[in-house]
C-alpha atoms as a PDB file:
ATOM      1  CA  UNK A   1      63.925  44.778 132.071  1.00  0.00           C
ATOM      2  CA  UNK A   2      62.704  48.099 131.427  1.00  0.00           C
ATOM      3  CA  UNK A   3      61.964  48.927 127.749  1.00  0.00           C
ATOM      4  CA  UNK A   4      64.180  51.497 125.188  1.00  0.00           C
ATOM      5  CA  UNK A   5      62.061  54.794 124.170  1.00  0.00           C
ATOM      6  CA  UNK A   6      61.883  54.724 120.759  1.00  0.00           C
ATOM      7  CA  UNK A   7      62.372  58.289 119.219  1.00  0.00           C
ATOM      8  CA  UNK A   8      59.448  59.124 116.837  1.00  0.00           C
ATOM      9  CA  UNK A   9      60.677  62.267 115.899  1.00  0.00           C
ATOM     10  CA  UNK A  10      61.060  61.066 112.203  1.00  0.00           C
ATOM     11  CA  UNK A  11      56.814  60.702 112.133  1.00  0.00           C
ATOM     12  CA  UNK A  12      56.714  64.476 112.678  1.00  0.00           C
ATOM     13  CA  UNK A  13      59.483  65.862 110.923  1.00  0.00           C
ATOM     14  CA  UNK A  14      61.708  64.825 108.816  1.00  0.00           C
ATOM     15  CA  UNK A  15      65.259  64.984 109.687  1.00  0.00           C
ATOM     16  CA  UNK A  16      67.514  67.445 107.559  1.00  0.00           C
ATOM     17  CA  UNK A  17      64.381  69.608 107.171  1.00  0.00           C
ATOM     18  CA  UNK A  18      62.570  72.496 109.155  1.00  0.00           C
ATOM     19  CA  UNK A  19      60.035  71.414 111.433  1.00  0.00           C
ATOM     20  CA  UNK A  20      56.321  71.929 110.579  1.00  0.00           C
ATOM     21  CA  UNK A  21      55.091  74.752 112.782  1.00  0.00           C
ATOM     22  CA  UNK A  22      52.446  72.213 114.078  1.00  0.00           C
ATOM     23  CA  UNK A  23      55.600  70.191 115.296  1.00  0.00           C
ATOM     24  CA  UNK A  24      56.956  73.095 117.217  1.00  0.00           C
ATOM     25  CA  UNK A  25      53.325  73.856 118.698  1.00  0.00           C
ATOM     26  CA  UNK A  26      53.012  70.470 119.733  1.00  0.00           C
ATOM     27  CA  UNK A  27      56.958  70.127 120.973  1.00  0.00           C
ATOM     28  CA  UNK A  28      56.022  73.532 122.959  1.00  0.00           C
ATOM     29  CA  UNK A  29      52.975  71.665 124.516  1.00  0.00           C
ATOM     30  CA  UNK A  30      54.367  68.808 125.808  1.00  0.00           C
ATOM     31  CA  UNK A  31      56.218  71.174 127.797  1.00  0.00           C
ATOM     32  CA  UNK A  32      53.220  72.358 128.798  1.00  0.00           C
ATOM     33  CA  UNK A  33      53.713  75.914 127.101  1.00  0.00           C
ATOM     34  CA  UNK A  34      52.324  77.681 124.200  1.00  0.00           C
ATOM     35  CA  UNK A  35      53.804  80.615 121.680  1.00  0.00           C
ATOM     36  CA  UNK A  36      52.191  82.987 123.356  1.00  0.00           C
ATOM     37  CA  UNK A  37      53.696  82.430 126.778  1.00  0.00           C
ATOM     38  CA  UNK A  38      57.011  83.098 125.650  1.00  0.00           C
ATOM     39  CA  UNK A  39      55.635  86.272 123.575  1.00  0.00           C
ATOM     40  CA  UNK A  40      54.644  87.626 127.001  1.00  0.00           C
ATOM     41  CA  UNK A  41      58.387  86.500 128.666  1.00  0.00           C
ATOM     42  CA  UNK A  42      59.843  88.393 125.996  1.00  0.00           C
ATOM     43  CA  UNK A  43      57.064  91.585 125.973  1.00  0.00           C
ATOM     44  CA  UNK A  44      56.431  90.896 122.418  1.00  0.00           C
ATOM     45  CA  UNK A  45      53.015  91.240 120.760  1.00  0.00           C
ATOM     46  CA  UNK A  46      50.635  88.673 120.441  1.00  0.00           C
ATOM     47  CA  UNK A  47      51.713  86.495 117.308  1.00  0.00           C
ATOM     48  CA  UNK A  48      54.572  88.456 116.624  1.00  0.00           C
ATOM     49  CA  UNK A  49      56.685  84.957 117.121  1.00  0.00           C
ATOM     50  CA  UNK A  50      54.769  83.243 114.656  1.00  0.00           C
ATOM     51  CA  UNK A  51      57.433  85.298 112.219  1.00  0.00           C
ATOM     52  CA  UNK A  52      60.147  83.271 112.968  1.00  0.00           C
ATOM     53  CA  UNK A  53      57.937  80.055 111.508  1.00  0.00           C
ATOM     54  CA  UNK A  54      58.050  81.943 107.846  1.00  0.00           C
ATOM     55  CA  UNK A  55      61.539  83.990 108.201  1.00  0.00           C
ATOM     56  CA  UNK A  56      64.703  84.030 109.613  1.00  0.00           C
ATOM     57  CA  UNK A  57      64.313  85.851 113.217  1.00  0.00           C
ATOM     58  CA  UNK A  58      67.184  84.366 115.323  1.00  0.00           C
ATOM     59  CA  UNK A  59      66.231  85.828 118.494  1.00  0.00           C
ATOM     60  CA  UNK A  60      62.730  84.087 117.992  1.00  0.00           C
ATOM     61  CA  UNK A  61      64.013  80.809 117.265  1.00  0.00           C
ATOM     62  CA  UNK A  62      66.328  80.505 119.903  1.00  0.00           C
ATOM     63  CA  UNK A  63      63.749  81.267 122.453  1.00  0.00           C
ATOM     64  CA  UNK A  64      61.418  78.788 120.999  1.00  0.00           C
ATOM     65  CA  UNK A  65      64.248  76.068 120.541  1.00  0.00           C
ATOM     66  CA  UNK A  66      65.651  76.519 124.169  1.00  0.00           C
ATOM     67  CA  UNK A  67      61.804  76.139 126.251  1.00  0.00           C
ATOM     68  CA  UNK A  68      61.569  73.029 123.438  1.00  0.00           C
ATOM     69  CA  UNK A  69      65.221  72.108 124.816  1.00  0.00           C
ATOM     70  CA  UNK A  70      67.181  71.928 121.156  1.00  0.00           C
ATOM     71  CA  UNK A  71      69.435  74.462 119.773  1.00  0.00           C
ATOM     72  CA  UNK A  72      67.638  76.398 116.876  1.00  0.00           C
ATOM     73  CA  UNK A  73      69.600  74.672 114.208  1.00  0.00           C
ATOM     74  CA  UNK A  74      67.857  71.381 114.831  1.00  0.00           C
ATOM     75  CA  UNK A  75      64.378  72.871 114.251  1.00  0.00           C
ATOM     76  CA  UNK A  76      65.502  74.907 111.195  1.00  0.00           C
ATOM     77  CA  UNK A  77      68.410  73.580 109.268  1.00  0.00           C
ATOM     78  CA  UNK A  78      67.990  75.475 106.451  1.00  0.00           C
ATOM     79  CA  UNK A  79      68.825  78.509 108.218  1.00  0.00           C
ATOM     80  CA  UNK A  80      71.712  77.274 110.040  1.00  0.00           C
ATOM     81  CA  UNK A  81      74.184  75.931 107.354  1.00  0.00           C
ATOM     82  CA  UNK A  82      76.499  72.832 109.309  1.00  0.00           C
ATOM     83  CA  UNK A  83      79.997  72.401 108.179  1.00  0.00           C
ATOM     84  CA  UNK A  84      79.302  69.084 106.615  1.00  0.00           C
ATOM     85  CA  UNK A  85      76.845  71.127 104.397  1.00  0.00           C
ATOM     86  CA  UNK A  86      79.031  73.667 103.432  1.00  0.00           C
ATOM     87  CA  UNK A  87      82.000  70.649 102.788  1.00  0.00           C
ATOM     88  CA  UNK A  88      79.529  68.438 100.228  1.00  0.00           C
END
């Protein structure tokens, strides 16, 4: 009988909180990608995504979250309020 995966998410970030960007770096390379390969897919300048690890920048966040395969509220909460938040 084959074994469950356990989900270790919870030893790299801790759930209701933004993700470390070491956490994203190292989601991003087990897809085998890096920041800057989606910096050149979007003809942005080097680094320039690194912004969206210290301020809000939507468009950089969901670009990171999809090639990670999450929506960008999952990887920063904080800046996507949930209606149970906004209820308690």
């Amino acid at each position: 009988m084959p074994q469950p995966k356990q989900d270790l998410t919870d030893l790299f970030v801790d759930l209701g909180q933004d993700w470390p960007s070491d956490a994203i770096i190292r989601a991003l390379k087990r897809k085998g990608l890096k920041l800057r390969d989606i910096e050149k897919e979007l003809g942005l300048k080097e680094n320039s995504i690194r912004n969206a690890f210290y301020r809000s920048c939507p468009g950089y966040e969901s670009a990171i979250a999809e090639k990670i395969g999450l929506s960008p509220d999952v990887i920063w909460p904080s800046r996507y309020p949930s209606e149970q938040r906004l209820t308690a």
